[in-house]
C-alpha atoms as a PDB file:
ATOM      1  CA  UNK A   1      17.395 -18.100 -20.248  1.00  0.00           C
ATOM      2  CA  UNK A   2      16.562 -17.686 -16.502  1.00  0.00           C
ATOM      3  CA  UNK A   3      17.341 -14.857 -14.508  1.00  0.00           C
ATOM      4  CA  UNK A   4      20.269 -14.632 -11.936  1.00  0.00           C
ATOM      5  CA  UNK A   5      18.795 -14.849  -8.534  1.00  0.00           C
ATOM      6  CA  UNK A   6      19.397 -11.043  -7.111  1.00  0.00           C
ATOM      7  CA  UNK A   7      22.049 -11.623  -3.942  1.00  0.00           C
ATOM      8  CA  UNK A   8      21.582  -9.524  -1.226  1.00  0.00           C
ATOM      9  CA  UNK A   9      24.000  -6.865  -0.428  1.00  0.00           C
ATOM     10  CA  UNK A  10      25.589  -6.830   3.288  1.00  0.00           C
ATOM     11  CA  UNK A  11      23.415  -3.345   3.482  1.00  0.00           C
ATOM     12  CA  UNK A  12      20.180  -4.851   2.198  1.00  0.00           C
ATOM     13  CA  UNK A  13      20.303  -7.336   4.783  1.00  0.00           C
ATOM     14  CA  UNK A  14      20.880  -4.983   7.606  1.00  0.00           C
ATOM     15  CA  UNK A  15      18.164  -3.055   6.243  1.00  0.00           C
ATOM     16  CA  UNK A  16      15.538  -5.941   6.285  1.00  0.00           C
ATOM     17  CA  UNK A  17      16.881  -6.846   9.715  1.00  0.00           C
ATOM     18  CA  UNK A  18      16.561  -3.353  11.423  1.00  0.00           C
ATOM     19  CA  UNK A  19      12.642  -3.019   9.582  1.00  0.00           C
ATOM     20  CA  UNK A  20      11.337  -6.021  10.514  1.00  0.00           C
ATOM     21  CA  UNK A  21      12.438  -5.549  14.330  1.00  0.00           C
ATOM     22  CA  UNK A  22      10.783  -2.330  14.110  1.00  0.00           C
ATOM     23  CA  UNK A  23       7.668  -3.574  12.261  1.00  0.00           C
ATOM     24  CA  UNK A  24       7.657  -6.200  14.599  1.00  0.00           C
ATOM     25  CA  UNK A  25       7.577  -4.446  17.477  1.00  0.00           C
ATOM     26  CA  UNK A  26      10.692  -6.143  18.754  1.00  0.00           C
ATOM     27  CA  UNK A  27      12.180  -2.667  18.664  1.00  0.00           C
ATOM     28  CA  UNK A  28       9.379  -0.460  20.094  1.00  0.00           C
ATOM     29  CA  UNK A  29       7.827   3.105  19.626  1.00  0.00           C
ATOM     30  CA  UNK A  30       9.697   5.448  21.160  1.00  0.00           C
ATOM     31  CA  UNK A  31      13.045   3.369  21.919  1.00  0.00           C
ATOM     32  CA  UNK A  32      16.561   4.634  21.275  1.00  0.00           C
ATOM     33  CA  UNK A  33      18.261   2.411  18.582  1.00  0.00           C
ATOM     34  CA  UNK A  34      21.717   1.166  19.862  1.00  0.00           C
ATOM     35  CA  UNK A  35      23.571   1.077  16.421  1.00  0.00           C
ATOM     36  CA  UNK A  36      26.689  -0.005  17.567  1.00  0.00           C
ATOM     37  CA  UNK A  37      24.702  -3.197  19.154  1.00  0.00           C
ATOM     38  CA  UNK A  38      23.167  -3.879  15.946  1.00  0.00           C
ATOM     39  CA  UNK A  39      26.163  -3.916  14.242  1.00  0.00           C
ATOM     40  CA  UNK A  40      27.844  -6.095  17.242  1.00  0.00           C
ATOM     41  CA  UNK A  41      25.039  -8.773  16.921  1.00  0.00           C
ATOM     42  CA  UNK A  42      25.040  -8.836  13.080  1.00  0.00           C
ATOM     43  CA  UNK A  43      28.925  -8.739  12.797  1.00  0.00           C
ATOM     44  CA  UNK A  44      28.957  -5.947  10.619  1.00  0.00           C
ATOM     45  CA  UNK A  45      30.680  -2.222  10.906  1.00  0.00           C
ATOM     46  CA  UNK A  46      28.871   0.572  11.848  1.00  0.00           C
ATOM     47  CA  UNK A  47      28.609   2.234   8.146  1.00  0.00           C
ATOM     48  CA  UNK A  48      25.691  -0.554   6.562  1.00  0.00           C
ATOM     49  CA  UNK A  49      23.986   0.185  10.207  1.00  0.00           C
ATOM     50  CA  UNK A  50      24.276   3.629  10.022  1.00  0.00           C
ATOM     51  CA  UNK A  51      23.120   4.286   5.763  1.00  0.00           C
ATOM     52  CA  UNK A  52      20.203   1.602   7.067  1.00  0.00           C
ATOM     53  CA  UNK A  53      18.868   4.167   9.886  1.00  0.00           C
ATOM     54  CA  UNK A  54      19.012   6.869   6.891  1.00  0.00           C
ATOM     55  CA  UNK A  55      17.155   4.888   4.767  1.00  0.00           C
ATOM     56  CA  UNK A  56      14.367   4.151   7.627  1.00  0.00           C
ATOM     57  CA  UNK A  57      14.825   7.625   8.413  1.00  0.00           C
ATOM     58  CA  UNK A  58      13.431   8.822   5.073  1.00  0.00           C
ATOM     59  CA  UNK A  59      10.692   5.701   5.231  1.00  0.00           C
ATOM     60  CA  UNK A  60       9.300   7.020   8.100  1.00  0.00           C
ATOM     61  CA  UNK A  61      10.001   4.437  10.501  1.00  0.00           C
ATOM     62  CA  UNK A  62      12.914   6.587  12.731  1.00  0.00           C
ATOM     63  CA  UNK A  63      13.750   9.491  13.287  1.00  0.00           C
ATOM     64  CA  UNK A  64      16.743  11.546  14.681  1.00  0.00           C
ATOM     65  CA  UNK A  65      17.023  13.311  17.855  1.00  0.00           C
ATOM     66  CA  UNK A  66      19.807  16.192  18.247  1.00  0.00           C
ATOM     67  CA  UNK A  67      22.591  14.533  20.281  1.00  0.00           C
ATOM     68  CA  UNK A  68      20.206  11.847  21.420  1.00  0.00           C
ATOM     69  CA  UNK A  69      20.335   9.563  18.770  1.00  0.00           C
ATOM     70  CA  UNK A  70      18.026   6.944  16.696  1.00  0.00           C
ATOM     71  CA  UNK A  71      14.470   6.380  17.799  1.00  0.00           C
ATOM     72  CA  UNK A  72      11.821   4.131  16.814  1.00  0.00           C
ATOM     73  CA  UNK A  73       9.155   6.835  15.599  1.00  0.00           C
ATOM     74  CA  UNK A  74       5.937   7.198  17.277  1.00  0.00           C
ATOM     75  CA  UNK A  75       2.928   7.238  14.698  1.00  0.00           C
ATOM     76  CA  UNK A  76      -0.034   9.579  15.386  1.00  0.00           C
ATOM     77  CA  UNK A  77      -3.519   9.177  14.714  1.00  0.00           C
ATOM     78  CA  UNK A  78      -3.374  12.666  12.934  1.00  0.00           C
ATOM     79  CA  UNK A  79      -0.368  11.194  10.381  1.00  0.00           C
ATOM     80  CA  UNK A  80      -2.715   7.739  10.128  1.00  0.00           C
ATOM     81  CA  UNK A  81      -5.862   9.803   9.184  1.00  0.00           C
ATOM     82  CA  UNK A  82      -3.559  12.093   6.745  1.00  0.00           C
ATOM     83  CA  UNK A  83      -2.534   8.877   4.954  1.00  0.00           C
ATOM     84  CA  UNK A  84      -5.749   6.898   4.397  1.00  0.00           C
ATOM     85  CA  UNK A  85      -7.733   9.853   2.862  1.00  0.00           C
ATOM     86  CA  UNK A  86      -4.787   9.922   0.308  1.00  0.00           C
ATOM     87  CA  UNK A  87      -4.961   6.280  -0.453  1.00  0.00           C
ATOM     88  CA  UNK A  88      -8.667   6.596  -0.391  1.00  0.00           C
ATOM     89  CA  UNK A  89      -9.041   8.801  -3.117  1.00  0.00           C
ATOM     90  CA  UNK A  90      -6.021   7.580  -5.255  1.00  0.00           C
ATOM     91  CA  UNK A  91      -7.239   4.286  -4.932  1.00  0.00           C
ATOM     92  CA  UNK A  92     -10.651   4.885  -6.045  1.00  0.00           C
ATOM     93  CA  UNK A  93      -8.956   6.886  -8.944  1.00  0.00           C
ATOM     94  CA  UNK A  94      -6.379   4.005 -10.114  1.00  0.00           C
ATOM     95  CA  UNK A  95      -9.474   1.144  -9.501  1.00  0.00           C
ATOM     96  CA  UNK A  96     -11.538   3.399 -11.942  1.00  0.00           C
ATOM     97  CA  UNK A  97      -8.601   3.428 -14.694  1.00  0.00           C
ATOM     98  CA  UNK A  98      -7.470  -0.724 -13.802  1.00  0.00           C
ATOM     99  CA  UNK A  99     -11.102  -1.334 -14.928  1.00  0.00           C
ATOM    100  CA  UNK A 100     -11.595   0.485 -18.055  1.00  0.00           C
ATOM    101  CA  UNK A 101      -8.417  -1.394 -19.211  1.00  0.00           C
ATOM    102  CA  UNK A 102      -8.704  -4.932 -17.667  1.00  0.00           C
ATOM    103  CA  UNK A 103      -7.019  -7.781 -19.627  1.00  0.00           C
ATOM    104  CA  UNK A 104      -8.439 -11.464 -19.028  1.00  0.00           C
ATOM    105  CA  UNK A 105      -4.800 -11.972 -17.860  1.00  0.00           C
ATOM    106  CA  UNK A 106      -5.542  -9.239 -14.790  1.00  0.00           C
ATOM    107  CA  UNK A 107      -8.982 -10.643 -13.568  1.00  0.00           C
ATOM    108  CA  UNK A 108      -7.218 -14.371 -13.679  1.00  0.00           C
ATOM    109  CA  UNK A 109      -4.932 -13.211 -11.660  1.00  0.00           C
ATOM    110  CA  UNK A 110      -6.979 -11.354  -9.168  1.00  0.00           C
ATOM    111  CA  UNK A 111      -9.148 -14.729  -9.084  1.00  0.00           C
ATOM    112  CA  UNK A 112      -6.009 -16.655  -7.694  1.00  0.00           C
ATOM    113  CA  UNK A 113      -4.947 -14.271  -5.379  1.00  0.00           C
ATOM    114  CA  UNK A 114      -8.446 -13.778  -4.085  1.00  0.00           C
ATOM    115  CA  UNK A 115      -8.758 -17.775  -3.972  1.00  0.00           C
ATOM    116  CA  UNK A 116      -5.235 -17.606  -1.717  1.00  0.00           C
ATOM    117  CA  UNK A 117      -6.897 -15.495   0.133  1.00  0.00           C
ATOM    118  CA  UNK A 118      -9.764 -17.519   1.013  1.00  0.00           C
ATOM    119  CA  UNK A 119      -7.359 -20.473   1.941  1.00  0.00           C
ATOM    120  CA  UNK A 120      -5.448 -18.497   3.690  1.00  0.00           C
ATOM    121  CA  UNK A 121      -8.537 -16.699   5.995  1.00  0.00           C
ATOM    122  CA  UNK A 122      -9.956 -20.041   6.676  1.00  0.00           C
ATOM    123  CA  UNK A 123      -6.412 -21.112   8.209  1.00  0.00           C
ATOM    124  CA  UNK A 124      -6.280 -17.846  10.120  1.00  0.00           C
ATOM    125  CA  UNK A 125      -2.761 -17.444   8.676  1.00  0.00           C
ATOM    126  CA  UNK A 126      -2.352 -13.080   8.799  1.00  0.00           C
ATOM    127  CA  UNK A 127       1.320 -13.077   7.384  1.00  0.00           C
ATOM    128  CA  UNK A 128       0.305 -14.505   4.295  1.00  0.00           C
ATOM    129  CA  UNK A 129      -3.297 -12.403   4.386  1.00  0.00           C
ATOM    130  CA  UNK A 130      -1.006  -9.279   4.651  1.00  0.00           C
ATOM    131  CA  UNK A 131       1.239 -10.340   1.713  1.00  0.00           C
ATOM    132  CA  UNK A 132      -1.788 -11.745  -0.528  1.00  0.00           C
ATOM    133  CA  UNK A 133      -3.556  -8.285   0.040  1.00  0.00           C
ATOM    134  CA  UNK A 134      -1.268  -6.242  -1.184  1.00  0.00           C
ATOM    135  CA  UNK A 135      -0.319  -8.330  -4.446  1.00  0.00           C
ATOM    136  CA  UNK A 136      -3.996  -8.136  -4.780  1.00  0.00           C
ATOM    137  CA  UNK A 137      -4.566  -4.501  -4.906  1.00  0.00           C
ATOM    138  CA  UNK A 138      -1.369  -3.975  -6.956  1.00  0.00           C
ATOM    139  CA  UNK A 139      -2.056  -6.282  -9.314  1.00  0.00           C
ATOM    140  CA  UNK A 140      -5.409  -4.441  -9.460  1.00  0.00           C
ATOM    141  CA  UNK A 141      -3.638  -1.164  -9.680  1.00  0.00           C
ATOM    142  CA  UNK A 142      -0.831  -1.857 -12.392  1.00  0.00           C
ATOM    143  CA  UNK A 143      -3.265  -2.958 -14.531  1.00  0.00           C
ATOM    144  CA  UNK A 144      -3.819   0.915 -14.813  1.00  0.00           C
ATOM    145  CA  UNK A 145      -0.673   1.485 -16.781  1.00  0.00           C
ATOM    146  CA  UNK A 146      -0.583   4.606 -14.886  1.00  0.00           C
ATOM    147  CA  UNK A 147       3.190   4.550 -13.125  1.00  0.00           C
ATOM    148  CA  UNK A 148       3.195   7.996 -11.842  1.00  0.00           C
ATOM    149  CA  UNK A 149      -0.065   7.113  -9.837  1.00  0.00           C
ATOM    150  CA  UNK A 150       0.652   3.721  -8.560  1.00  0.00           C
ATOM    151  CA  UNK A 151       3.984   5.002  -7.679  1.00  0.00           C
ATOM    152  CA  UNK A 152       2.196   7.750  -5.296  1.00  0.00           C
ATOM    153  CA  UNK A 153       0.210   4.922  -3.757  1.00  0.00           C
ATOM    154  CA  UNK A 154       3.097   2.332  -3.653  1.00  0.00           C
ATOM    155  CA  UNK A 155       4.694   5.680  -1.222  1.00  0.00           C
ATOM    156  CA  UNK A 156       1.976   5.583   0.975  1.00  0.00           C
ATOM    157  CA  UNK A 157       1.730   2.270   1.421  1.00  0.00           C
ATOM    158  CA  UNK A 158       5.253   2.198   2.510  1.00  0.00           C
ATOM    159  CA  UNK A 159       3.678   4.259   5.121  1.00  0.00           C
ATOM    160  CA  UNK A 160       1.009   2.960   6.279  1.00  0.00           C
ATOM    161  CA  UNK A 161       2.359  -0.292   6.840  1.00  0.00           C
ATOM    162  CA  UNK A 162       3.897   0.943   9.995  1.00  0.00           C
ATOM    163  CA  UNK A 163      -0.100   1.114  11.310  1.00  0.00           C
ATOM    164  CA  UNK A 164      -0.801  -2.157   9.894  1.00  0.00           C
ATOM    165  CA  UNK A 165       1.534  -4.153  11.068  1.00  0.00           C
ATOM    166  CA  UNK A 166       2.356  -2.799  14.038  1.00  0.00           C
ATOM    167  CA  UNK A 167      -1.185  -1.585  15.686  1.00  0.00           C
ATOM    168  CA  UNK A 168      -3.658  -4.157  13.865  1.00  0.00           C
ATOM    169  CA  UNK A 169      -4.267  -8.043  15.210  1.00  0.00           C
ATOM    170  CA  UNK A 170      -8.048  -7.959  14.541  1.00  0.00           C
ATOM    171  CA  UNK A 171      -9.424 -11.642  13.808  1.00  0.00           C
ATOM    172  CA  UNK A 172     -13.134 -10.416  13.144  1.00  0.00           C
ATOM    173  CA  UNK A 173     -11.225  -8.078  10.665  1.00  0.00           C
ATOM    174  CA  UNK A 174     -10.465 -10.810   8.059  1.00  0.00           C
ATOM    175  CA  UNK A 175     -13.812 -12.333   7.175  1.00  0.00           C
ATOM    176  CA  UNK A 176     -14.746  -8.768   6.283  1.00  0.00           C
ATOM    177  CA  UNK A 177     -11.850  -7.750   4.538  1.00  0.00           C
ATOM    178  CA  UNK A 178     -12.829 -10.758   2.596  1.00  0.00           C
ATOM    179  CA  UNK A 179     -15.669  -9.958   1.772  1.00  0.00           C
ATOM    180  CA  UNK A 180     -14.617  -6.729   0.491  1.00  0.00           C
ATOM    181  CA  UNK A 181     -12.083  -7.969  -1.367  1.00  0.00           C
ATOM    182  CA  UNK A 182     -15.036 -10.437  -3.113  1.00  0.00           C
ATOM    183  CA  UNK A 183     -16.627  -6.560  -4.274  1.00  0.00           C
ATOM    184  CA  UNK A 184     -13.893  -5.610  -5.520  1.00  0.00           C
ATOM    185  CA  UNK A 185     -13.251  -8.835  -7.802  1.00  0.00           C
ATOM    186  CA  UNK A 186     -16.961  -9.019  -8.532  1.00  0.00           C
ATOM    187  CA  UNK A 187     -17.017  -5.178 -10.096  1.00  0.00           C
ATOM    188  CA  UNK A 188     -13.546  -5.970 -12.176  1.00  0.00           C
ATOM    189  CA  UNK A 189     -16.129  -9.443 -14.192  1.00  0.00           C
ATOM    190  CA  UNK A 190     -18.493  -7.185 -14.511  1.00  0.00           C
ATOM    191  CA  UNK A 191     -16.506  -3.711 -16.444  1.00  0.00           C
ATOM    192  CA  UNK A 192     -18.420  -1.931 -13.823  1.00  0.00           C
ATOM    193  CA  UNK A 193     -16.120   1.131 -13.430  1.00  0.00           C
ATOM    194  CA  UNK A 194     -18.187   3.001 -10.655  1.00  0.00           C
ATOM    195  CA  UNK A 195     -18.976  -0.195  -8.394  1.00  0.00           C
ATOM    196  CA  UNK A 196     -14.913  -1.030  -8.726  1.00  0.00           C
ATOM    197  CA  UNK A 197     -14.025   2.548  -7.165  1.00  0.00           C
ATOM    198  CA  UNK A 198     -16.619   2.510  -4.340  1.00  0.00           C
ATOM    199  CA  UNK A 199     -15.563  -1.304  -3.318  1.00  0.00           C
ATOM    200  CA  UNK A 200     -11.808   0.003  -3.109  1.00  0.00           C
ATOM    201  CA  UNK A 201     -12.400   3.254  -1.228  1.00  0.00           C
ATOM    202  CA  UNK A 202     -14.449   1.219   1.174  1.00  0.00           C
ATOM    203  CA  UNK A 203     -12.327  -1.164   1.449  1.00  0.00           C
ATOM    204  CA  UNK A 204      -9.341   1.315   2.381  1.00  0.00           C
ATOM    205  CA  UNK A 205     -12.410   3.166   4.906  1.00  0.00           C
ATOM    206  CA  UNK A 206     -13.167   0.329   6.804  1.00  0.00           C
ATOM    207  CA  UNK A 207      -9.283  -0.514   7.350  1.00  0.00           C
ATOM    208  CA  UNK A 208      -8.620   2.925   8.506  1.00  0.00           C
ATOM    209  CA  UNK A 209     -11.284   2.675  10.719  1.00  0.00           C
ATOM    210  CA  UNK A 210     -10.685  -0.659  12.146  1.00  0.00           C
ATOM    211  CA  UNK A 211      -7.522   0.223  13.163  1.00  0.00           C
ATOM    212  CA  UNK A 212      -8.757   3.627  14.816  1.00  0.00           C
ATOM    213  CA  UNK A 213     -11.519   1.648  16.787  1.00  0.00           C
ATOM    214  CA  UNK A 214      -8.964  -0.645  17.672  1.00  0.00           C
ATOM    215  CA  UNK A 215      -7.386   2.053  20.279  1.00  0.00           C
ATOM    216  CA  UNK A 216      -4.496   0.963  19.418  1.00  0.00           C
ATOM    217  CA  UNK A 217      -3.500   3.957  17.357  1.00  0.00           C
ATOM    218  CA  UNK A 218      -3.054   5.932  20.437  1.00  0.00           C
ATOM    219  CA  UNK A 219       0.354   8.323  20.686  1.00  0.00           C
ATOM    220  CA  UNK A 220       2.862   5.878  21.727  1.00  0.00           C
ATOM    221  CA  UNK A 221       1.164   2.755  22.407  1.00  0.00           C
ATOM    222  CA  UNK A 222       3.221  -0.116  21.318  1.00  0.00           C
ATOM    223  CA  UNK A 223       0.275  -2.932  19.908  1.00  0.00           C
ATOM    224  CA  UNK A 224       0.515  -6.293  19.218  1.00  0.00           C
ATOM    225  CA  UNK A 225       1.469  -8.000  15.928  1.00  0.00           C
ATOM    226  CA  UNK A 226       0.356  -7.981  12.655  1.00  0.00           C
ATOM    227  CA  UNK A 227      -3.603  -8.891  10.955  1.00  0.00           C
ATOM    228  CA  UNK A 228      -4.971  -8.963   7.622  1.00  0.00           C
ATOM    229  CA  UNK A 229      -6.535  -5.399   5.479  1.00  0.00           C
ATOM    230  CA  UNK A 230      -5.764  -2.965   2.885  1.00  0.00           C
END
């Protein structure tokens, strides 16, 4: 029997609405959020609005001034460094595991992803690079079995998205991501459980350093659009 298609609630769609203008950078660093506006344009009351900028709040992606408001947060190199050694390590970590317990099921599906991938380099297309990458590398990490961990690095993720799609529109980035991402698969044929967590950890390296050389980290700058990485 197939499943009910999941209906969005009025609050999930004000939700999606408010992140993607933030991720897109239609709302930018450092700007007050006019909730009542938001609610106006969307012809919705205040309250989904208002449990939406709580919700973003506790993402991350706003924060509250006393008496002032809503603001777009403004990310810091210091909070971008904080959150790639964390995914560094715990990536290497749940790589390790993934391979000591891959299924032929896991590596086919790594090989289609990393074959969408491909496709979707050569086309330059960097929306569906960012989505591909990350079913990639959680496909990679479920295959761990360990929830508590990829739960830890499913948080920071959620975090350090902000960077990625806000401060990253590198084209030279993607061929070698890519590559990389080719390691990474290559390790995963061959059982090899050391080569696995060095290709991920660079992999997660390089990104946070692309996006550090990029300048566009900088306190407050507001970047362009979004480009492919870990």
């Amino acid at each position: 029997m197939p499943k009910a298609r999941r209906i969005e609630s009025i609050g999930d769609q004000v939700l999606d609405h408010i992140r993607r203008a933030i991720l897109s950078g239609q709302l930018a660093a450092g700007s007050r959020i006019d909730q009542h506006a938001i609610a106006d344009a969307l012809g919705v009351s205040i309250i989904p609005v208002r449990e939406s900028i709580r919700q973003l709040e506790a993402e991350g992606l706003v924060e509250k001034r006393p008496y002032r408001g809503a603001f777009v947060a403004v990310l810091s190199m210091t909070e971008l460094v904080d959150i790639y050694v964390a995914r560094e390590a715990l990536e290497e970590l749940a790589a390790r595991i993934a391979v000591e317990r891959m299924t032929p099921e896991v590596l086919a599906g790594l090989e289609s992803l990393l074959a969408d991938m491909e496709s979707a380099t050569e086309a330059g297309d960097r929306s569906a690079l960012f989505d591909l990458n990350g079913a990639f590398h959680f496909t990679l990490y479920t295959a761990s079995r360990n929830k508590i961990l990829c739960q830890l690095i499913e948080g920071l993720w959620e975090r350090s998205t902000v960077y990625r799609r806000r401060f990253t529109f590198m084209p030279e980035r993607a061929q070698q991501a890519l590559a990389e991402h080719r390691r990474i698969l290559d390790a995963c044929r061959k059982g090899d459980v050391e080569a696995a967590g060095r290709a991920v950890r660079l992999n997660v390296a390089q990104t946070k350093k692309a996006i550090s050389e990029s300048g566009a980290a900088e306190e407050g700058a507001r970047p362009p659009p979004s480009g492919p990485g870990a």
